[in-house]
N, C-alpha and C. Protein backbone atom coordinates (compact mmCIF):
# COMPACT_ATOMS: atom_id res chain seq x y z
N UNK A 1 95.30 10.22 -71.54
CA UNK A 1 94.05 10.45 -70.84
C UNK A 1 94.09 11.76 -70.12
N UNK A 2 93.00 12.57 -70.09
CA UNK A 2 92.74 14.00 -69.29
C UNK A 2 92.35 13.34 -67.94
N UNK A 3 93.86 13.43 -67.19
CA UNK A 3 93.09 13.48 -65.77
C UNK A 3 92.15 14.67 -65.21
N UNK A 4 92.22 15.51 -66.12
CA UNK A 4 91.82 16.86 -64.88
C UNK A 4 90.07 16.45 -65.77
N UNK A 5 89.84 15.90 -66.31
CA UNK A 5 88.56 15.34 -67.00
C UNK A 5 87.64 14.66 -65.82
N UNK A 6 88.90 13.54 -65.70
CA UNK A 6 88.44 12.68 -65.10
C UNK A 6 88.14 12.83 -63.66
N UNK A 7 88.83 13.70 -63.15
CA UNK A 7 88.47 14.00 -62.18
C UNK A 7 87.44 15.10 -61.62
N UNK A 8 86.89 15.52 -63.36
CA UNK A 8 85.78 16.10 -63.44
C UNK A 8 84.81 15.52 -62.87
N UNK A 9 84.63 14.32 -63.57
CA UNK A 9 83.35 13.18 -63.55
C UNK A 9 83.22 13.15 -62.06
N UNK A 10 84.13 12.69 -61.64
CA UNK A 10 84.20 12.17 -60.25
C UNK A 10 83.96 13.12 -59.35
N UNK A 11 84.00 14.10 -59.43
CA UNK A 11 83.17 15.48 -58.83
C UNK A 11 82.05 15.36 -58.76
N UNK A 12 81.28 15.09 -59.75
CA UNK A 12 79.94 15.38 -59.82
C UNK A 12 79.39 14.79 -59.42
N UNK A 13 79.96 13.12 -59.51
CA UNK A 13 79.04 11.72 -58.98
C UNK A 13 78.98 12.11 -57.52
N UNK A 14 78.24 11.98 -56.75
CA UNK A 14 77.29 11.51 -55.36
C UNK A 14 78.00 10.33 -54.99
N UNK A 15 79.17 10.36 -53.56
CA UNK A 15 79.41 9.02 -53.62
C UNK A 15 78.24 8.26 -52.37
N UNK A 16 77.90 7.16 -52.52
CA UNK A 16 77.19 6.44 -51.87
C UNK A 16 77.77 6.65 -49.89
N UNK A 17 77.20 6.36 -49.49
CA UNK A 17 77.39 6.61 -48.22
C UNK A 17 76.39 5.48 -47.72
N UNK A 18 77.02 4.99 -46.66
CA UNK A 18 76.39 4.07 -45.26
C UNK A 18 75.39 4.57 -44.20
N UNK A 19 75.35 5.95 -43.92
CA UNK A 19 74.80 6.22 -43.03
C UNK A 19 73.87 6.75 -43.32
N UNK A 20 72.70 7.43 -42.07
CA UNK A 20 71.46 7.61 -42.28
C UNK A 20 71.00 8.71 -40.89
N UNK A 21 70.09 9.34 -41.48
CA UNK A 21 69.69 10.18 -40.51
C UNK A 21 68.57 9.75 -40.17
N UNK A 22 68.13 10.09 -38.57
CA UNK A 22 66.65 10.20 -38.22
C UNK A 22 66.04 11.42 -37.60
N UNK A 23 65.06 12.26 -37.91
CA UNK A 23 64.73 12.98 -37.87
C UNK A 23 63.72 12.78 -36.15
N UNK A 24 64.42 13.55 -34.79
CA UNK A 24 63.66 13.25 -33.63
C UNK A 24 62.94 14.26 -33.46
N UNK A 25 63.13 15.65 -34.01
CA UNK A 25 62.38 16.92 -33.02
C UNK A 25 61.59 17.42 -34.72
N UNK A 26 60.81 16.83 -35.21
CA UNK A 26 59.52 16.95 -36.00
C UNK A 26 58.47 16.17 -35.47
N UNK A 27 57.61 17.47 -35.49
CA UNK A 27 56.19 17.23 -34.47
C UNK A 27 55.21 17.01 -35.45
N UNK A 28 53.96 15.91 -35.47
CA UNK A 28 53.41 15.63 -36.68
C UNK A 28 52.48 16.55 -36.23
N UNK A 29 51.78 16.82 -37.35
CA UNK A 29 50.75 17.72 -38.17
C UNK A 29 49.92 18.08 -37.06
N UNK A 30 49.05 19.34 -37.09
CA UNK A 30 48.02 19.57 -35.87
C UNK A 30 46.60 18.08 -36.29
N UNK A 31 46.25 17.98 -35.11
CA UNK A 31 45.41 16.84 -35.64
C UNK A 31 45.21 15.31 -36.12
N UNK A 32 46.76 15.45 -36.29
CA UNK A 32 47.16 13.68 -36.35
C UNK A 32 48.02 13.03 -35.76
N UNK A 33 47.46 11.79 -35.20
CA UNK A 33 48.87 10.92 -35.03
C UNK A 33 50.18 10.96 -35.46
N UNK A 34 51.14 10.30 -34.98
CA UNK A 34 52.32 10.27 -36.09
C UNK A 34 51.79 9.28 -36.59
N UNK A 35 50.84 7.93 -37.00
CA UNK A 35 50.63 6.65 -37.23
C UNK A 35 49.94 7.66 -38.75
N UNK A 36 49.85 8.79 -38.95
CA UNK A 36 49.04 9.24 -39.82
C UNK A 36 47.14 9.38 -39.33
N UNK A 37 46.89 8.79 -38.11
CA UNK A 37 45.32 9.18 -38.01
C UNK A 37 44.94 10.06 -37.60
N UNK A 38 44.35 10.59 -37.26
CA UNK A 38 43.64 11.76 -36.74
C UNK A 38 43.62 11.37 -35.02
N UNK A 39 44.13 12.17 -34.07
CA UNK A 39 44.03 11.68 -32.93
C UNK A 39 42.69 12.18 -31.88
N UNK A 40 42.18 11.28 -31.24
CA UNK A 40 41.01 12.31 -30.30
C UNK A 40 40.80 13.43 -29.83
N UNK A 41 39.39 13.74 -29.54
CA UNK A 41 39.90 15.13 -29.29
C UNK A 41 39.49 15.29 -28.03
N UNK A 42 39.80 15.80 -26.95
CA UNK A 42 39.34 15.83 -25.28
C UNK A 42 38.23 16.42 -25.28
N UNK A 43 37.38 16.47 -24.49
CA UNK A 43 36.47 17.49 -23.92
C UNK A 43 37.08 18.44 -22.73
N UNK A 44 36.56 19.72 -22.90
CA UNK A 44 36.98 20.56 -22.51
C UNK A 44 36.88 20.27 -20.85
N UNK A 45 37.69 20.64 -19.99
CA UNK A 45 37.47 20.50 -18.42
C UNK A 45 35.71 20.75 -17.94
N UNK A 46 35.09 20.08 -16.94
CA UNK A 46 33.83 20.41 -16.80
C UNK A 46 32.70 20.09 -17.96
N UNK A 47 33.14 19.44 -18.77
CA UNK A 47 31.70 19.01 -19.60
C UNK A 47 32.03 17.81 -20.15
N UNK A 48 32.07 16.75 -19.33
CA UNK A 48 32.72 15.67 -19.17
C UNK A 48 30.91 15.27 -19.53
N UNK A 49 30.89 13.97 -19.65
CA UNK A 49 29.41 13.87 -20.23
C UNK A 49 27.90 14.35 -20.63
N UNK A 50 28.32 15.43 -21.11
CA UNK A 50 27.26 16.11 -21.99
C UNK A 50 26.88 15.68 -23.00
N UNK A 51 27.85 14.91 -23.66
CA UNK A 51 27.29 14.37 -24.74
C UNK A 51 28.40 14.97 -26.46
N UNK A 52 28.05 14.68 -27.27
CA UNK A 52 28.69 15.44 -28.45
C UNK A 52 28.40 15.83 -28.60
N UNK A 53 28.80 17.27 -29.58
CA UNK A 53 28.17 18.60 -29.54
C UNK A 53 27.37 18.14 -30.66
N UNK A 54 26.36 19.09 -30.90
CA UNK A 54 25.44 18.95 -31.93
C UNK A 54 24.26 17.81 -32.00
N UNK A 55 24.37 17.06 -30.87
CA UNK A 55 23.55 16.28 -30.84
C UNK A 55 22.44 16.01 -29.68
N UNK A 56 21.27 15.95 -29.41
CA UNK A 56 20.14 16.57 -28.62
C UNK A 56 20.82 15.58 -27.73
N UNK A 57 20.45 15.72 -26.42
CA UNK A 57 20.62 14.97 -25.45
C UNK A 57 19.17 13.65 -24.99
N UNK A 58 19.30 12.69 -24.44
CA UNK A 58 18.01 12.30 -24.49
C UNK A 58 17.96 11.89 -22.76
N UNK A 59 16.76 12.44 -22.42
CA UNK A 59 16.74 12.75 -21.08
C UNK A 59 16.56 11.17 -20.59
N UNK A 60 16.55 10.50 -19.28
CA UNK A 60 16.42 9.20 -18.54
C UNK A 60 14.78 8.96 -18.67
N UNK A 61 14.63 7.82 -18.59
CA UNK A 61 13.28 7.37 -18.35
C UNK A 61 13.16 7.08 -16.74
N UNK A 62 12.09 7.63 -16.19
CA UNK A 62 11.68 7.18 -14.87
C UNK A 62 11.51 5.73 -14.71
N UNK A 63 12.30 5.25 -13.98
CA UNK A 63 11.28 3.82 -13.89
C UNK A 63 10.20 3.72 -12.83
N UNK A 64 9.40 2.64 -12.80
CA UNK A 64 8.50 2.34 -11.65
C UNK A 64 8.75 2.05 -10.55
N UNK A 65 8.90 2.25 -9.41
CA UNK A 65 9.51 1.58 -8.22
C UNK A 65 8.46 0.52 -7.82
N UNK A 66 8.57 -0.30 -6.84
CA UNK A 66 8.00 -1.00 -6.13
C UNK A 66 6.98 -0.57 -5.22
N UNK A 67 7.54 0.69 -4.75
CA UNK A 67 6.20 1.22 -4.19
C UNK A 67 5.16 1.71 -4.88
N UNK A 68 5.42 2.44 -5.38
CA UNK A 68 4.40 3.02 -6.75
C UNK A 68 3.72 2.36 -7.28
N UNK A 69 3.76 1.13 -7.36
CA UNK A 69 3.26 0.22 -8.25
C UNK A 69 2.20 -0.39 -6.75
N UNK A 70 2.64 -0.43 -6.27
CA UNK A 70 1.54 -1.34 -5.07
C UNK A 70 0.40 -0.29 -4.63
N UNK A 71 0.88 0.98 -4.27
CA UNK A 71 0.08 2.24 -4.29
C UNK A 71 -0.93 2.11 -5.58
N UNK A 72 -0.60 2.11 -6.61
CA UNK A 72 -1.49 2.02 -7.59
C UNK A 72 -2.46 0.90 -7.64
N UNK A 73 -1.90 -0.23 -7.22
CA UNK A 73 -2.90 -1.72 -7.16
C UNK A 73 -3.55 -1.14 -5.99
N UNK A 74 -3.56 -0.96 -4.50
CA UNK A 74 -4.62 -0.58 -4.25
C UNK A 74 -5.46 0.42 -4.40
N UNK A 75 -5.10 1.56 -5.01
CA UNK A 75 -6.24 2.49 -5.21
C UNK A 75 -7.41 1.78 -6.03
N UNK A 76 -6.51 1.07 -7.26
CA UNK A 76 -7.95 0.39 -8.11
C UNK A 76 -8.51 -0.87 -7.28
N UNK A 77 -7.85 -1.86 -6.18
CA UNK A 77 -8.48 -2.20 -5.85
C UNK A 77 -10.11 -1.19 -4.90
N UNK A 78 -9.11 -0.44 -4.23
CA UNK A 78 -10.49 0.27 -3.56
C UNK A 78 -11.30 0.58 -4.02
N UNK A 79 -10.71 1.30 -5.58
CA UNK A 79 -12.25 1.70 -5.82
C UNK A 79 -13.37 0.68 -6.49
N UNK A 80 -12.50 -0.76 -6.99
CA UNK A 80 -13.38 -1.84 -7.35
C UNK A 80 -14.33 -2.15 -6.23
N UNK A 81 -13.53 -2.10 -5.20
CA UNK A 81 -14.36 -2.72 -4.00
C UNK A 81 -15.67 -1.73 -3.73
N UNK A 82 -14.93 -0.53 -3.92
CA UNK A 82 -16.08 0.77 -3.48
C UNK A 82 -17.53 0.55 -4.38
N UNK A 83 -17.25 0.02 -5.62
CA UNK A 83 -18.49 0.06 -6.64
C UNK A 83 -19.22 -1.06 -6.58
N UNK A 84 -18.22 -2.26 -5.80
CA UNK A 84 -18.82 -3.36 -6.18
C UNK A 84 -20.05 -3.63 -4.66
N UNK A 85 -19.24 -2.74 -3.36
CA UNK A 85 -20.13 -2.96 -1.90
C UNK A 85 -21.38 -1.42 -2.36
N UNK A 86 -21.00 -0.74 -3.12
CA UNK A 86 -22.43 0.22 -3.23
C UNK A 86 -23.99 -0.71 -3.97
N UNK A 87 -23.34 -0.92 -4.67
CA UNK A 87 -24.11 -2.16 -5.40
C UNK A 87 -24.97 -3.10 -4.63
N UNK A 88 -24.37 -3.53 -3.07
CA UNK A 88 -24.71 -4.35 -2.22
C UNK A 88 -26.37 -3.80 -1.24
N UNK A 89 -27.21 -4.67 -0.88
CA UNK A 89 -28.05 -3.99 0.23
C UNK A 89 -27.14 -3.42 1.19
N UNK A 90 -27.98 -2.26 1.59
CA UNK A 90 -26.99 -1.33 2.40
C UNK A 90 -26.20 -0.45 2.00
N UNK A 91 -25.70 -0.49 1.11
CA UNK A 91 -24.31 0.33 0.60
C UNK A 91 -23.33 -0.36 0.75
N UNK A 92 -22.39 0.70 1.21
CA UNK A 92 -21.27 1.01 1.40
C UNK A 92 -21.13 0.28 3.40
N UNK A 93 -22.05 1.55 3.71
CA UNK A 93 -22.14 1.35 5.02
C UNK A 93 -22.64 -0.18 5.51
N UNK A 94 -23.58 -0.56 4.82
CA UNK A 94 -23.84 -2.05 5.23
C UNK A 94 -22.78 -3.37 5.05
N UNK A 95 -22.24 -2.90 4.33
CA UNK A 95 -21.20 -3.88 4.26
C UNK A 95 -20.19 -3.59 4.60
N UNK A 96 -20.08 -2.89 5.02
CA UNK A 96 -18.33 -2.71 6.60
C UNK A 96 -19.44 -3.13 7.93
N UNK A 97 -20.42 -2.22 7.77
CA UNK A 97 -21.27 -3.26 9.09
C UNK A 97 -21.58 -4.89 9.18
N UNK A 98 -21.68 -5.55 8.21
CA UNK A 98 -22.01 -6.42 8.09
C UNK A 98 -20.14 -7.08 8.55
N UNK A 99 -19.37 -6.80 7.51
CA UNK A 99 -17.89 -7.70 7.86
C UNK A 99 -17.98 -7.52 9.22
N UNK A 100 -18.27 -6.05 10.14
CA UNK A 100 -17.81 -5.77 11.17
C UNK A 100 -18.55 -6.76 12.25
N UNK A 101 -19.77 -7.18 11.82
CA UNK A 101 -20.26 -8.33 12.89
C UNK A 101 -19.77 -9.80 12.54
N UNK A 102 -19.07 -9.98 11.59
CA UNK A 102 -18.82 -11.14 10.93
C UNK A 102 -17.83 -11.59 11.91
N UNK A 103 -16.80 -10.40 11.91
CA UNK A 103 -15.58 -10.34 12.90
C UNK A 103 -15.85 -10.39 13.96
N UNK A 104 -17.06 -9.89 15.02
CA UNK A 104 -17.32 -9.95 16.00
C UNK A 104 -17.15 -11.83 16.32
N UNK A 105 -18.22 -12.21 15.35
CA UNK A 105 -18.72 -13.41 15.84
C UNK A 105 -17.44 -14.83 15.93
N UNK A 106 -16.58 -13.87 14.61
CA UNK A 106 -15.44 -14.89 14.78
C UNK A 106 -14.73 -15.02 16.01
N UNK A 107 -14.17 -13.49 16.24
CA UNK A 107 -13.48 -13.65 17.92
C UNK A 107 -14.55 -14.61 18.86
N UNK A 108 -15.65 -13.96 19.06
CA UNK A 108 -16.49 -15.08 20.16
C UNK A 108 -16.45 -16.41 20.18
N UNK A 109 -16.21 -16.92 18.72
CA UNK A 109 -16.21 -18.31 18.52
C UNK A 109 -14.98 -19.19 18.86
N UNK A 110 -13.66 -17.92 18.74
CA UNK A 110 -12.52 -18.30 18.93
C UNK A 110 -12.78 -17.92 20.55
N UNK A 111 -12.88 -17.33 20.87
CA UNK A 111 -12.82 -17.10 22.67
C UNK A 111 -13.50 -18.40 23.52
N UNK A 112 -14.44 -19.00 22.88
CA UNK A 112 -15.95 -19.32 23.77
C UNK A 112 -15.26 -20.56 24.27
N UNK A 113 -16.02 -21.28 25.22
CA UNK A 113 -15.29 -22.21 26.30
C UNK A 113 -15.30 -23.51 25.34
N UNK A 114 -14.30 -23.90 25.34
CA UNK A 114 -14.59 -25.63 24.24
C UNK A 114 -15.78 -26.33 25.05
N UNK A 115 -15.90 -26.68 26.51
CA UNK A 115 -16.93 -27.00 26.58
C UNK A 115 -17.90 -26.85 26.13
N UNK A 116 -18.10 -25.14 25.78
CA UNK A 116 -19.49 -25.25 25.35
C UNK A 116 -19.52 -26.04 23.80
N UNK A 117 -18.54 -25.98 23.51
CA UNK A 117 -18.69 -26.17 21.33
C UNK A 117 -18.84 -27.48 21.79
N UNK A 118 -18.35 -28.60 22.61
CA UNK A 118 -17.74 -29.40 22.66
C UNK A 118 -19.71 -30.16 22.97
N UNK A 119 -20.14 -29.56 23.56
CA UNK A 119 -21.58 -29.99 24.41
C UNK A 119 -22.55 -29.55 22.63
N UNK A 120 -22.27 -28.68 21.86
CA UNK A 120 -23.04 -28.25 20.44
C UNK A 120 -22.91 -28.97 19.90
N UNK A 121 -21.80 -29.93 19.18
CA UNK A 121 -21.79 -31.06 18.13
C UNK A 121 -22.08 -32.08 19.00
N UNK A 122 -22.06 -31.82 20.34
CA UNK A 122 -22.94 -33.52 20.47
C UNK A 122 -24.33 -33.88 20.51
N UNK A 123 -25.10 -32.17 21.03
CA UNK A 123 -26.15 -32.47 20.70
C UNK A 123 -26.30 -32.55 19.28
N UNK A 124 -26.03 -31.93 18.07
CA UNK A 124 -25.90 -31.51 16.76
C UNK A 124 -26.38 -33.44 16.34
N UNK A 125 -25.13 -33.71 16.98
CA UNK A 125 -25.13 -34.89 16.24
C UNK A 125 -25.88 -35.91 16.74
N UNK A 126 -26.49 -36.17 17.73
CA UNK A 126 -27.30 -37.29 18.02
C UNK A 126 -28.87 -36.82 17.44
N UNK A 127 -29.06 -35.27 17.20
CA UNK A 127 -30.08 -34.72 16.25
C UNK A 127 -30.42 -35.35 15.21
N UNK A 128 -29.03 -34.92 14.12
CA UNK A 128 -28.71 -35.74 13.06
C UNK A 128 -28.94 -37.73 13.08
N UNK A 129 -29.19 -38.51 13.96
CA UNK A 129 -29.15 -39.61 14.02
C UNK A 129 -30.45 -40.07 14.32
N UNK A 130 -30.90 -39.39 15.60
CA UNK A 130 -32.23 -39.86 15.85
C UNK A 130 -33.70 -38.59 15.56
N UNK A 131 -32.92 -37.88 14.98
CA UNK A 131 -34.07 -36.95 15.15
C UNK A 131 -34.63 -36.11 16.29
N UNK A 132 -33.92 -36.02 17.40
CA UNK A 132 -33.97 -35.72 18.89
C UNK A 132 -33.08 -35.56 19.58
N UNK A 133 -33.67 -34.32 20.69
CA UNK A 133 -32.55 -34.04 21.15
C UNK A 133 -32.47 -35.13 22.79
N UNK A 134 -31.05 -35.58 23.18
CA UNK A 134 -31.32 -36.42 24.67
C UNK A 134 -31.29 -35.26 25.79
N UNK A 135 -32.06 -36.28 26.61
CA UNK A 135 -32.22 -35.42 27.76
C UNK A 135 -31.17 -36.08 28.63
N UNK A 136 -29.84 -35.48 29.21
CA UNK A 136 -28.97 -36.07 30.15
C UNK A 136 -28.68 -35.00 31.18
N UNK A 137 -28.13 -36.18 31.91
CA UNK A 137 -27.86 -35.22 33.39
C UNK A 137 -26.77 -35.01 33.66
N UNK A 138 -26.36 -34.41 34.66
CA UNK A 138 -24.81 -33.53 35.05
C UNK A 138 -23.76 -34.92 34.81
N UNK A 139 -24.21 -35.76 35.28
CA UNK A 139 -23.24 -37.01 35.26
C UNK A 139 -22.90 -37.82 33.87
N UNK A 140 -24.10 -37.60 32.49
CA UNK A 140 -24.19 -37.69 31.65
C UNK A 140 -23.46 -37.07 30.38
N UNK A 141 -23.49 -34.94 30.96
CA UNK A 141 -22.36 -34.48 30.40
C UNK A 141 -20.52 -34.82 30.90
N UNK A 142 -20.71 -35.19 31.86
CA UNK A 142 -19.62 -34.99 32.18
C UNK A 142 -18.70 -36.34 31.63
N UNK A 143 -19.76 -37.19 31.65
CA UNK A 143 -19.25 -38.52 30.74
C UNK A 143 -18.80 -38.59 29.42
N UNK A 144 -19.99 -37.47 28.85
CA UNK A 144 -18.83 -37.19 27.33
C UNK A 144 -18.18 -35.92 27.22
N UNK A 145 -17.43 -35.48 28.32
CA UNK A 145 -16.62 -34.96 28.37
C UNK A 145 -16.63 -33.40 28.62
N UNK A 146 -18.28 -33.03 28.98
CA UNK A 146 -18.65 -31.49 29.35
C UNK A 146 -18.27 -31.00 30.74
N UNK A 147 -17.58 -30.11 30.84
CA UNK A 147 -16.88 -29.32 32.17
C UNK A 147 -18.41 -29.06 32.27
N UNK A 148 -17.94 -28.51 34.55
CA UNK A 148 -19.29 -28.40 35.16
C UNK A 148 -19.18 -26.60 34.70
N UNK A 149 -18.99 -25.82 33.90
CA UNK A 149 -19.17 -24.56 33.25
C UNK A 149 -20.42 -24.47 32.28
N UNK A 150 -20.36 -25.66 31.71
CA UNK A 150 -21.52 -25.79 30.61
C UNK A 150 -22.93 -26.02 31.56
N UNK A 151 -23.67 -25.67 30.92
CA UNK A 151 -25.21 -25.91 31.61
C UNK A 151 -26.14 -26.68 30.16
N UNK A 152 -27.24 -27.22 30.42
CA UNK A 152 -27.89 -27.69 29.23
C UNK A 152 -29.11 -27.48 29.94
N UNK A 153 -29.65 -26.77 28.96
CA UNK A 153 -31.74 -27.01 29.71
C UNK A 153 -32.84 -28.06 28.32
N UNK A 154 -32.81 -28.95 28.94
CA UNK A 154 -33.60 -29.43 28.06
C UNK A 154 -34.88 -29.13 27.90
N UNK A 155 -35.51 -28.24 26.65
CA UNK A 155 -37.09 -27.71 26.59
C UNK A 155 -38.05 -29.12 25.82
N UNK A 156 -37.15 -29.83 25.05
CA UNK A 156 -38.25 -30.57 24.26
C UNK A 156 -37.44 -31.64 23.89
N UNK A 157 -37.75 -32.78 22.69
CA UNK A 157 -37.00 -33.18 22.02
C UNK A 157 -36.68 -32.48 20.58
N UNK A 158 -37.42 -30.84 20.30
CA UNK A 158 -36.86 -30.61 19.10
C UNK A 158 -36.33 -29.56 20.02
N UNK A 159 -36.12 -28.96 21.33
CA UNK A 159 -34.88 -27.68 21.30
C UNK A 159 -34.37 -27.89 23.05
N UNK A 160 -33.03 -27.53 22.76
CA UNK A 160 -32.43 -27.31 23.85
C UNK A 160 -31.77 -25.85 23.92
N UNK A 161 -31.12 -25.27 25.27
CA UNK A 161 -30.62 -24.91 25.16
C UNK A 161 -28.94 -24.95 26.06
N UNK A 162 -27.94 -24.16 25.47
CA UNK A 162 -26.66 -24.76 26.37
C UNK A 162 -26.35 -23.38 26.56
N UNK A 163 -25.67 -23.22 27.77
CA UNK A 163 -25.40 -22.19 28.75
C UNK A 163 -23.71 -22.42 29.05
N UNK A 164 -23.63 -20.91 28.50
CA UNK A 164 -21.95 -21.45 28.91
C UNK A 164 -21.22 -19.76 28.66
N UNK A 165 -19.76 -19.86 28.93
CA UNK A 165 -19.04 -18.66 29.46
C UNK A 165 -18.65 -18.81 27.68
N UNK A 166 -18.21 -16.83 26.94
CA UNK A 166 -17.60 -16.87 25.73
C UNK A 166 -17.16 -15.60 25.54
N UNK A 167 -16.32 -14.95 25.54
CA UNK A 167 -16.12 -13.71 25.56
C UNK A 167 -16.10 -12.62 26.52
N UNK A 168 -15.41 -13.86 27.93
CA UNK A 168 -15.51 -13.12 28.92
C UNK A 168 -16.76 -12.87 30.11
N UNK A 169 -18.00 -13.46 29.31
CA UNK A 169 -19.12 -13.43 29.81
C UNK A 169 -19.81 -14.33 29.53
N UNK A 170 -21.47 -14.33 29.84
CA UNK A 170 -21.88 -15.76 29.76
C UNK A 170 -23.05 -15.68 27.87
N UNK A 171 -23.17 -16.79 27.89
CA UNK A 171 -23.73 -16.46 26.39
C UNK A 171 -25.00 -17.87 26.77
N UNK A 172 -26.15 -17.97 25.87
CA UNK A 172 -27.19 -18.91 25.66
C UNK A 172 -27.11 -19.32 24.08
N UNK A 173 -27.06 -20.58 23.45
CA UNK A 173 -27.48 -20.79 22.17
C UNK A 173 -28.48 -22.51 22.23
N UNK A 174 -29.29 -21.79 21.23
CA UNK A 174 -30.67 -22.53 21.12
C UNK A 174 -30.51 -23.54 20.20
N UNK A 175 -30.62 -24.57 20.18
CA UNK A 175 -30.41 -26.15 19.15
C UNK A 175 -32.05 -25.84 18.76
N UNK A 176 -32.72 -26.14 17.25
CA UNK A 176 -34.30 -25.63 17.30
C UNK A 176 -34.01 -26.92 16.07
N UNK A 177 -35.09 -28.07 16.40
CA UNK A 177 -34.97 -29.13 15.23
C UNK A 177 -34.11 -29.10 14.32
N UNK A 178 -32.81 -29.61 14.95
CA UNK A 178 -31.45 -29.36 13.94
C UNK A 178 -31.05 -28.41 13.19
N UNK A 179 -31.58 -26.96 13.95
CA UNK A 179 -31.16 -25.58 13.50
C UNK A 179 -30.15 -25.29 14.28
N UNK A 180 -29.12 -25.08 14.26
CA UNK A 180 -28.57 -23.66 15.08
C UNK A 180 -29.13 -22.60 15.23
N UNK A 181 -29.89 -21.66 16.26
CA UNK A 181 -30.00 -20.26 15.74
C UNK A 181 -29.20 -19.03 16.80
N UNK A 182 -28.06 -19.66 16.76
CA UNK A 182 -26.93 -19.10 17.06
C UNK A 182 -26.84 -18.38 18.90
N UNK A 183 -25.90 -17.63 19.30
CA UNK A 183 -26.28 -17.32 21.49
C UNK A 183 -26.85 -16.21 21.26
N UNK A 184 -26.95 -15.78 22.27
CA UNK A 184 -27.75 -14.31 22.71
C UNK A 184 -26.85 -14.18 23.84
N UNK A 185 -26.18 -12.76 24.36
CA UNK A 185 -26.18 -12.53 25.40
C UNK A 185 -26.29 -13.07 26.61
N UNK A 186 -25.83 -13.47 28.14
CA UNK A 186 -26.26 -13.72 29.24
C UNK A 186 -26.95 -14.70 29.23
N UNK A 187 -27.82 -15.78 30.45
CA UNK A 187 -28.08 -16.62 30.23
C UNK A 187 -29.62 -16.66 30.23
N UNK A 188 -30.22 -17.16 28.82
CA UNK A 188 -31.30 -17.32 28.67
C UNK A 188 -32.07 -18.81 28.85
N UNK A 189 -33.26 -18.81 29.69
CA UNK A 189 -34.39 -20.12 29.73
C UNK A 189 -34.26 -20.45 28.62
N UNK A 190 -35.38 -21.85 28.13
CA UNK A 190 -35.87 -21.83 27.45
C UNK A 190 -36.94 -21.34 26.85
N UNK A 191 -37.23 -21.26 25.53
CA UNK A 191 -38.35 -19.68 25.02
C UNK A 191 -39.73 -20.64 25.29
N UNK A 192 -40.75 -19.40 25.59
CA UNK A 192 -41.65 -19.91 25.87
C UNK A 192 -42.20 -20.27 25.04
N UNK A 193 -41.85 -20.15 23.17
CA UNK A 193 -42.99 -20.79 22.15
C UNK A 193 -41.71 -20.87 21.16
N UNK A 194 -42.03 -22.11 20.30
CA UNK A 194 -40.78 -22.66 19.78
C UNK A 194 -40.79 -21.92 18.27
N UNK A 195 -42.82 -21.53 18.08
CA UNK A 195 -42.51 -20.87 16.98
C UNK A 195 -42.21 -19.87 16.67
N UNK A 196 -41.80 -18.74 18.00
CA UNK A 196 -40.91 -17.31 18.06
C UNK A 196 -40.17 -17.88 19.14
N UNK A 197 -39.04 -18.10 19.09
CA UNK A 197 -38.10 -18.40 19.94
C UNK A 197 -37.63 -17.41 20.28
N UNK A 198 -38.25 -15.92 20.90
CA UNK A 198 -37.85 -15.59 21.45
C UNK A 198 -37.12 -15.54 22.60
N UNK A 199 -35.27 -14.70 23.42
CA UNK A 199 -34.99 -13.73 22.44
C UNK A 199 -34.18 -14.03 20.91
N UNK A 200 -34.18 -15.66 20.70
CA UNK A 200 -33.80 -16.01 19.48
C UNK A 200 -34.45 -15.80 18.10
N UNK A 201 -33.79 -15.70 17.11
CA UNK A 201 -34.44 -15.15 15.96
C UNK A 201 -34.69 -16.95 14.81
N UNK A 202 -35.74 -16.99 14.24
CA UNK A 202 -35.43 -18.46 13.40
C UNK A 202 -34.82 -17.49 11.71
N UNK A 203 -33.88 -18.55 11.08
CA UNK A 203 -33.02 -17.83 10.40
C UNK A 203 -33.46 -18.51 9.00
């Protein structure tokens, strides 16, 4: 046998080996992970939500606030109201005059002495029953329950009138055959003719 042959062969063969290298200081590719993906890309300092390039930006929608919105309900109410009181006798002007006495009459009604209201539904109501008004005396109101503030003048059996304090001052209202026609000012007689009750008006 040619050893120097054989020890040709054996030259050439690659002997197997156990060990293994790992490669630490290779930096992967510009642009990718080592996982192989493509890694993010930062935004530059200072343009931190602008958006992506190339793509329009889309501006915020305003919303409505709460105030705005109530501002708006009344303007259209006003001007409903504005078209609907021109429309009215008077105008405009007649009907703020008109609420404005409406209001008057409410405070007075709320001010006025209960006696007096208290002395109105009773004549009111014995009206309503017999058709007439009674004629009673100081001892009579006071029995159903009228303070000596109230006054009553009896003119007839279709009108009286009751006298009493309301708003600070004194007021007259006229009972006219189961009419109300509401006080007047200070304290008034009874009218001298039932069919102008003057200074009362019939309504």
């Amino acid at each position: 046998m040619n050893s120097g042959a054989s020890r040709a062969d054996r030259a050439c063969v690659r002997q197997p080996t156990d060990g293994y290298f790992v490669r630490l200081d290779v930096d992967p590719p510009a642009g990718r992970a080592p996982s192989g993906r493509p890694t993010a890309r930062h935004a530059p300092a200072g343009r931190e939500g602008l958006g992506t390039p190339g793509r329009p930006r889309h501006r915020r929608r305003r919303r409505l606030t709460g105030r705005a919105v109530f501002f708006t309900l009344v303007l259209v109410g006003l001007g409903w109201w504005t078209v609907w009181a021109s429309q009215r006798p008077g105008g405009v002007s007649g009907t703020v005059n008109g609420w404005v006495e409406n209001v008057r009459g409410d405070v007075a009604k709320v001010s006025a002495d209960p006696d007096l209201a208290k002395a109105r539904r009773y004549y009111n109501a014995q009206y309503s029953t017999t058709h007439a008004y009674p004629q009673l005396s100081e001892s009579d109101l006071t029995a159903i329950g009228v303070g000596v503030g109230v006054n009553v003048q009896w003119c007839s059996a279709q009108a009286v009138v009751i006298q009493g304090a309301a708003g600070g001052g004194s007021v007259s209202r006229l009972l006219l055959s189961g009419k109300d026609l509401g006080e007047v000012p200070a304290k008034a007689d009874c009218p001298a003719s039932l069919v102008d009750p003057a200074p009362w008006k019939r309504r």
